[in-house]
Protein backbone atom coordinates (compact mmCIF):
# COMPACT_ATOMS: atom_id res chain seq x y z
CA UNK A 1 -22.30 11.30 5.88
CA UNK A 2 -20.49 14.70 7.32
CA UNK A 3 -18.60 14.16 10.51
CA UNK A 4 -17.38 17.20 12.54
CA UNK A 5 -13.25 17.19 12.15
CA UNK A 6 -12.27 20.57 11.13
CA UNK A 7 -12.23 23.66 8.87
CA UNK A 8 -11.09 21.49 5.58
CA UNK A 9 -13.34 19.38 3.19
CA UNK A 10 -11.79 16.56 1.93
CA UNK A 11 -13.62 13.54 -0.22
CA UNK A 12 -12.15 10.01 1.67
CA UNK A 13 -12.75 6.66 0.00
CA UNK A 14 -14.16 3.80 2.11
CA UNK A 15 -11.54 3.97 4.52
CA UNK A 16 -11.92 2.86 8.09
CA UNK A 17 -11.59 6.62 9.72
CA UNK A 18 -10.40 7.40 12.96
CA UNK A 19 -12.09 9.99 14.37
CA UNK A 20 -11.15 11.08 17.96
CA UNK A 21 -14.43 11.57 19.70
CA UNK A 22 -14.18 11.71 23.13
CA UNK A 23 -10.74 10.59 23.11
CA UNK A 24 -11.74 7.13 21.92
CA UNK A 25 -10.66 6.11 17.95
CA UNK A 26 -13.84 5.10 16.16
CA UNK A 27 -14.27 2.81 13.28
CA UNK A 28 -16.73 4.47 10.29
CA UNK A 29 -15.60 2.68 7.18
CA UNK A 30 -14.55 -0.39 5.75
CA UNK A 31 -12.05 -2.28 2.95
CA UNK A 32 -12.74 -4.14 -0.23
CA UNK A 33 -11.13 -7.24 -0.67
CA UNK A 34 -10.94 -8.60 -3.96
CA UNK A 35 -8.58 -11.45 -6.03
CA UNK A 36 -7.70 -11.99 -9.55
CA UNK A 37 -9.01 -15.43 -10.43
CA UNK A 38 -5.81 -16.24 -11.75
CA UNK A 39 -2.06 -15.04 -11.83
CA UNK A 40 -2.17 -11.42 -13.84
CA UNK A 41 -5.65 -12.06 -14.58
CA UNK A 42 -6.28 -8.44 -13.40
CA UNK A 43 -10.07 -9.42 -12.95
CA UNK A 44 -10.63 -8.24 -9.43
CA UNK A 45 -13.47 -5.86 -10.26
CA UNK A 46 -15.25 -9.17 -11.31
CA UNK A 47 -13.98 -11.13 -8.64
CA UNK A 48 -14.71 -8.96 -5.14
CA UNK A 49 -14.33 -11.54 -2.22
CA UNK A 50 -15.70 -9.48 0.57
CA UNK A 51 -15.33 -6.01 2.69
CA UNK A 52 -12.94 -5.71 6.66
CA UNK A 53 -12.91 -3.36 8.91
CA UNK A 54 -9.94 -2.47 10.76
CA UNK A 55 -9.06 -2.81 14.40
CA UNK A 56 -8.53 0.21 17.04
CA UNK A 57 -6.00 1.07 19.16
CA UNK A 58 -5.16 4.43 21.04
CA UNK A 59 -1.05 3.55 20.61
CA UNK A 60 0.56 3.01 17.34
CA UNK A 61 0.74 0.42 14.83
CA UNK A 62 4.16 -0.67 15.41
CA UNK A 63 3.26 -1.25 19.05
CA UNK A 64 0.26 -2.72 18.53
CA UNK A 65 2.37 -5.81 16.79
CA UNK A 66 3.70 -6.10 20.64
CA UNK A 67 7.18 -6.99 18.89
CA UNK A 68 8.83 -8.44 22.04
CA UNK A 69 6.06 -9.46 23.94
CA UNK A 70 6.15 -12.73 23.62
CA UNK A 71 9.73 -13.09 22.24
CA UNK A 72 10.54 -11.99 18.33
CA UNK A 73 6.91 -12.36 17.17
CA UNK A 74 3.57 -11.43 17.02
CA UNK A 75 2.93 -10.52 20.49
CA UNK A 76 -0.66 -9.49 20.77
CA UNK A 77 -3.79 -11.79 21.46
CA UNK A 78 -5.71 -9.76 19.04
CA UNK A 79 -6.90 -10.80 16.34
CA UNK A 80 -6.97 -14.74 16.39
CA UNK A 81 -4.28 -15.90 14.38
CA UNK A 82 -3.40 -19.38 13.72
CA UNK A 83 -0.65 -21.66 12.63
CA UNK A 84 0.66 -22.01 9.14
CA UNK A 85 -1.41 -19.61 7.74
CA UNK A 86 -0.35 -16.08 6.23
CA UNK A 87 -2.74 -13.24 7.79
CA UNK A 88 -3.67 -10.08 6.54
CA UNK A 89 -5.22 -7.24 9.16
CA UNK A 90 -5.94 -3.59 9.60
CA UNK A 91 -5.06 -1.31 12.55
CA UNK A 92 -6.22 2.14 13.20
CA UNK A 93 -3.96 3.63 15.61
CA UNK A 94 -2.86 7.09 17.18
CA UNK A 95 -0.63 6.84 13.76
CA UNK A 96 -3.10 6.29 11.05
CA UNK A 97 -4.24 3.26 9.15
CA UNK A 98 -1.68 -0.14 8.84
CA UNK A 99 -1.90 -2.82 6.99
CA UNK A 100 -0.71 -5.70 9.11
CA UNK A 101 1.37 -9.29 7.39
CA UNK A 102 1.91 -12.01 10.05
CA UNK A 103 2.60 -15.34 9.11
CA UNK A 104 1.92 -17.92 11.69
CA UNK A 105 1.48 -17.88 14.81
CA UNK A 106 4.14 -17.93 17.94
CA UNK A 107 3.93 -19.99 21.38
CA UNK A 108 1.12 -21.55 21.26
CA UNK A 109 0.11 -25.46 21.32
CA UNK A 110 -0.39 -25.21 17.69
CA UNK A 111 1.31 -27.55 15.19
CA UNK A 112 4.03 -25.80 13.15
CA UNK A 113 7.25 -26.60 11.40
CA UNK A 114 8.76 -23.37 10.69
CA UNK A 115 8.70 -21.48 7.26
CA UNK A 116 9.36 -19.15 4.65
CA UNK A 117 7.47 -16.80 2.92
CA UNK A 118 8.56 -13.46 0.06
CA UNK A 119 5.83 -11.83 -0.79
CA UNK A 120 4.99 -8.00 -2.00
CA UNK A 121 2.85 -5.32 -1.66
CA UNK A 122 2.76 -2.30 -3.95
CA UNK A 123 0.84 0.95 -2.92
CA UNK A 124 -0.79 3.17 -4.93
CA UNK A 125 -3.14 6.81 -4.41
CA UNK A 126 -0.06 8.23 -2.01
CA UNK A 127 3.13 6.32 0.14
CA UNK A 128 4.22 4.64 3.69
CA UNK A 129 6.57 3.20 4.98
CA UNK A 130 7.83 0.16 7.34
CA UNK A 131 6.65 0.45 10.62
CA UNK A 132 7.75 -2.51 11.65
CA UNK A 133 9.95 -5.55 10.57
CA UNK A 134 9.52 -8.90 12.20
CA UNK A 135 12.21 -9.70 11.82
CA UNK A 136 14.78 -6.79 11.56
CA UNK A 137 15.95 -6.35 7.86
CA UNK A 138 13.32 -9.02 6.72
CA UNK A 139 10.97 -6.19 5.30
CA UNK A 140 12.06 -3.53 3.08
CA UNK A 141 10.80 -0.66 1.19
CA UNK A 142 11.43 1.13 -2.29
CA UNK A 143 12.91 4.61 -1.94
CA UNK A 144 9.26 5.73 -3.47
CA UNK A 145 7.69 4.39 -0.63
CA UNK A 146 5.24 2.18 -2.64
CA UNK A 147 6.63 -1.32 -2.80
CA UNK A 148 7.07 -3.34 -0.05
CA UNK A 149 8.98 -6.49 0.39
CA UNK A 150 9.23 -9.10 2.40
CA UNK A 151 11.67 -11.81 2.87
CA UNK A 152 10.72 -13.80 5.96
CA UNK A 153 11.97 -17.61 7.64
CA UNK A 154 10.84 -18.00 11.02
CA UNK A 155 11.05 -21.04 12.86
CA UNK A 156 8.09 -23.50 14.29
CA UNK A 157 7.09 -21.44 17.49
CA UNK A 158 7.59 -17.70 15.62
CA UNK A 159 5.87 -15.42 13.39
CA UNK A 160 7.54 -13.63 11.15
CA UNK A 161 6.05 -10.59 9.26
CA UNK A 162 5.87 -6.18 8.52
CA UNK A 163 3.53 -3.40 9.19
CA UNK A 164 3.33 -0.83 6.43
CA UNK A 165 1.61 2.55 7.06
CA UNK A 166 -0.03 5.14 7.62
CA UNK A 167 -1.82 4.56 4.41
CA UNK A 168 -3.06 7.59 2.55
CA UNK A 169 -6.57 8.23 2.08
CA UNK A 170 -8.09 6.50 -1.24
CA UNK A 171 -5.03 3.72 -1.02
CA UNK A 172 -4.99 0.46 -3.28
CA UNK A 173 -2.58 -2.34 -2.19
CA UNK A 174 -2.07 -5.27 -4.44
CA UNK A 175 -0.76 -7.92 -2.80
CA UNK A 176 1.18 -11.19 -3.58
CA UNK A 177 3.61 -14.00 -2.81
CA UNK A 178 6.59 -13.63 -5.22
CA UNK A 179 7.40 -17.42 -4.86
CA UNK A 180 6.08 -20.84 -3.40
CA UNK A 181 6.37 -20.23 0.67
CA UNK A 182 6.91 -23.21 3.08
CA UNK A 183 5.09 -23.90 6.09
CA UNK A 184 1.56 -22.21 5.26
CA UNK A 185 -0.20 -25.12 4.51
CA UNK A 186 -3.42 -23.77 6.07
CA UNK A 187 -3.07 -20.95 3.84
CA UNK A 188 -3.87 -17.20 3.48
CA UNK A 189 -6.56 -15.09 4.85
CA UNK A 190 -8.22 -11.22 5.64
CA UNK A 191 -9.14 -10.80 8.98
CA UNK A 192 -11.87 -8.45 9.97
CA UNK A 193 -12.05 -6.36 12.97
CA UNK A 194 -15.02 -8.76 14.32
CA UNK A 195 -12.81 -11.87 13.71
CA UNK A 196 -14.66 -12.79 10.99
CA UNK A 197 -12.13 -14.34 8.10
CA UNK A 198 -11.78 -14.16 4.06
CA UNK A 199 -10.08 -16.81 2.75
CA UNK A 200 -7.07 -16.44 -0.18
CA UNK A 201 -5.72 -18.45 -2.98
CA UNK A 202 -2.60 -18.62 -2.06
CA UNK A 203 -1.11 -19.38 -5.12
CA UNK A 204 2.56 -17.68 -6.29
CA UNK A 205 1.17 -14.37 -8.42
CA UNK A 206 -2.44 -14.59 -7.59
CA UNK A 207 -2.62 -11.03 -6.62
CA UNK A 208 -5.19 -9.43 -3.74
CA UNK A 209 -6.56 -5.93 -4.02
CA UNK A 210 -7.09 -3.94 -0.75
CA UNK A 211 -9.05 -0.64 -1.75
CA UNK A 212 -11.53 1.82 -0.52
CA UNK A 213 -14.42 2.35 -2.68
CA UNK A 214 -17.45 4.02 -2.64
CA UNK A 215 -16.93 8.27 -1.25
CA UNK A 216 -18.01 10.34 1.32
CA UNK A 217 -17.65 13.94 2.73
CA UNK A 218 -15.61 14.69 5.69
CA UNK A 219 -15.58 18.81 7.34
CA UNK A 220 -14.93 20.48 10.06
CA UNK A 221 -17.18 22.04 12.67
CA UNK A 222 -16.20 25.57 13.53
């Protein structure tokens, strides 16, 4: 597929693209989701769960979280989270590509006790950084810019959770929780741009993979 951008070639992965077009971000490609069957199996090749796409937004990542919103949470109605459950998401936005943590959900007349979560993310094919902490200090980064920690306890009405980005072109992120959380009973899940869901093992170590995959050519118009 060639898509009019500019005067440079450049081979992306399957990445969801923005392209502005009309002023309006568009959606091209998608993410492969994939989980070792056990903790440092390393099987995910073998063991691909599913592909998301990633939602749009003209603003930025960080203000797509609407941190503030709705108190120190997860402010936006977008996508359908729910309570005690870890959720992973994508964002396109004016910024680039995020990868967006939020575990459960805030004001809403859902059942929740309040929890605790650490979990990591390390980054390979290029860096980011923390866009956003929910809350402050709670999510930190590596002076690399390629691991990603968070350290989260939020009580039964918050959210707590990060947005790391922009993520370079051809990124991997493997993803896991570091120990046993609290309060995620429902457990941990990918959520795609149409609201469609993957579910996770959320087991201590069981790692994710988020990659791009397959290749295609990007140029330039004149």
């Amino acid at each position: 597929m060639l898509i009019a951008l500019g005067k440079a070639k450049m081979l992306l992965g399957l990445l969801p693209l923005v392209a502005t077009l009309g002023g309006s971000p568009q959606r091209i490609l998608e993410i492969r989701v994939s989980q070792e069957t056990s903790p440092g199996a390393g099987n995910f090749d073998s063991n691909i769960l599913g592909y998301v796409s990633a939602l749009n937004t003209d603003g930025t990542a960080a203000e797509f979280y609407m941190y503030g919103d709705a108190g120190p949470n997860y402010g936006n109605s977008v996508p359908k989270i729910t309570a005690n459950t870890s959720h992973l998401f994508f964002v396109n936005g004016s910024d680039g590509l995020a990868l967006f943590v939020v575990h459960n959900t805030s004001n809403r007349a859902e059942a929740s006790n309040g929890g605790s979560a650490e979990t990591q993310f390390d980054l390979s094919g290029g860096t980011a950084h923390i866009l956003l902490s929910d809350d402050a200090g709670e999510a930190t980064e590596n002076e690399d810019g390629t691991t990603f920690t968070g350290s989260h306890g939020w009580a039964s009405e918050n959210t707590d959770g990060m947005v790391i980005g922009s993520l370079p072109v051809g990124f991997t992120i493997i993803g896991q929780f570091t120990s046993p959380p609290s309060g995620l009973d429902s457990g941990w899940e990918v959520i795609s741009s149409d609201s469609s869901t993957i579910p996770l093992h959320l087991v201590p170590g069981q790692r994710v993979r988020l990659d791009v995959h397959l290749g295609v050519d990007v140029r330039q118009g004149h």
